[in-house]
Protein backbone atom coordinates (compact mmCIF):
# COMPACT_ATOMS: atom_id res chain seq x y z
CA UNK A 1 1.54 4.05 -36.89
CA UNK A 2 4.85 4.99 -35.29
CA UNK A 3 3.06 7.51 -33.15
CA UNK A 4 0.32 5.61 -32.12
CA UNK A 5 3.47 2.88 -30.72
CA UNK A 6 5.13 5.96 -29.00
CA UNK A 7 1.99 7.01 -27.56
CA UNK A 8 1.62 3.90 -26.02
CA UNK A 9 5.50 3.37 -25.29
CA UNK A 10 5.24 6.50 -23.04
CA UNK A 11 2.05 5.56 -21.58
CA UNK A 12 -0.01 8.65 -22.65
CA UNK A 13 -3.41 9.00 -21.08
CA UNK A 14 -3.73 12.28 -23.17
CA UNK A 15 -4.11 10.44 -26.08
CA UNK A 16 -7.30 7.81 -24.85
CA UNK A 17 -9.80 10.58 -26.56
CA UNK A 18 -7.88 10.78 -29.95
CA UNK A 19 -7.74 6.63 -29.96
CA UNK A 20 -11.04 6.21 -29.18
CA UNK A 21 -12.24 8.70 -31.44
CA UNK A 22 -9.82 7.21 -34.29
CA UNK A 23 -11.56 3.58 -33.24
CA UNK A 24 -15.21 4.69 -34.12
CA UNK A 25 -13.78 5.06 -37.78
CA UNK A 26 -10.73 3.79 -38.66
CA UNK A 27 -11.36 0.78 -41.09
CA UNK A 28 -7.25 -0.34 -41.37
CA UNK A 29 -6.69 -3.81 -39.06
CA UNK A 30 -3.01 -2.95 -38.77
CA UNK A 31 -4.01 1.25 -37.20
CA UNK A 32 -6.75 -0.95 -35.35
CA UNK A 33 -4.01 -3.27 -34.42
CA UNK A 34 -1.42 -0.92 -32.97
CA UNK A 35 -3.75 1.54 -30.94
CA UNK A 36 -5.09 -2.07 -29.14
CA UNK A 37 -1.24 -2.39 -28.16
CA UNK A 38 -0.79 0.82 -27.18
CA UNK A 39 -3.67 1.05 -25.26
CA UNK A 40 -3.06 -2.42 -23.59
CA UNK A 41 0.51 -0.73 -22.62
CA UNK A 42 -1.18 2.57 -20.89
CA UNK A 43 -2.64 0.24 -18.67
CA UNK A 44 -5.47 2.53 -17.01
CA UNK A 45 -8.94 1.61 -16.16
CA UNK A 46 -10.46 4.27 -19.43
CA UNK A 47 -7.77 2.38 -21.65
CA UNK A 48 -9.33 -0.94 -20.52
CA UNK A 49 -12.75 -0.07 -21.10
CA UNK A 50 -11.79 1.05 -24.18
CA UNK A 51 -10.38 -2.18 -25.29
CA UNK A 52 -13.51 -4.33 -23.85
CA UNK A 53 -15.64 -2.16 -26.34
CA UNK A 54 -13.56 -3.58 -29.17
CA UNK A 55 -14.61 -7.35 -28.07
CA UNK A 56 -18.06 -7.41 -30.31
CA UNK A 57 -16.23 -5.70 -33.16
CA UNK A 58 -17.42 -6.79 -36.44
CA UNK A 59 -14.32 -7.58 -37.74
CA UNK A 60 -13.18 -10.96 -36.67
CA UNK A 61 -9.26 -9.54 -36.70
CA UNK A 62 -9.95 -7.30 -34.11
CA UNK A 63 -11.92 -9.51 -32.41
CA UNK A 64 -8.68 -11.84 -32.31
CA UNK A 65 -6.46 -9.32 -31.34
CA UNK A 66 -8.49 -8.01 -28.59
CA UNK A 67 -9.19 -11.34 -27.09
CA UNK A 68 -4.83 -12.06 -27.58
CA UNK A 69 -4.41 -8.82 -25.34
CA UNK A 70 -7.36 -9.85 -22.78
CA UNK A 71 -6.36 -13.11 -22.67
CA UNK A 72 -2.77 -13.62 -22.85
CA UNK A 73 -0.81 -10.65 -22.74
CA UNK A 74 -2.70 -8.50 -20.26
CA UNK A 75 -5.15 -10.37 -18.00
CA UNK A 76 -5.97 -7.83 -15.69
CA UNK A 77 -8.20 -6.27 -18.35
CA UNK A 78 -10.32 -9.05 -18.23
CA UNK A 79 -10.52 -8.79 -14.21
CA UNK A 80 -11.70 -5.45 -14.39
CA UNK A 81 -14.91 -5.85 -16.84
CA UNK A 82 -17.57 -3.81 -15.08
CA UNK A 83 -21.05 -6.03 -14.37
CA UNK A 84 -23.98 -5.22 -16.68
């Protein structure tokens, strides 16, 4: 988990592909936990999207997490949801 913090400490956009790819199985709420942070930290439009995917998750921790970062901590991700 220490990488995935420094990954998002240094605001690497190189490593969006690996987290979302590491999201589509990764069953562990606290790996879950820490690539929402670091994600949240890059701060890019992809890293965004990838945490609004994350808001119908089926477990209710993520869920919780996800709408903590939205909601509180970084609002702007929330400004940015595309239409449907």
């Amino acid at each position: 988990m220490l990488a995935i913090q420094l990954l998002g400490d240094l605001r690497s956009q190189t490593a969006l592909p690996v987290f979302r790819s590491m999201l589509e199985t990764e069953q562990d709420f606290y790996v879950v936990r820490e690539i929402v942070r670091s994600l949240a930290k890059i701060g890019t439009e992809e890293s965004e999207d990838i945490i609004r995917t994350l808001e119908d998750h089926n477990s209710r921790l993520v869920r919780r997490i996800v709408k903590e970062i939205i909601v509180d901590e970084h609002p702007n991700v929330r400004k940015r949801r595309p239409s449907t």
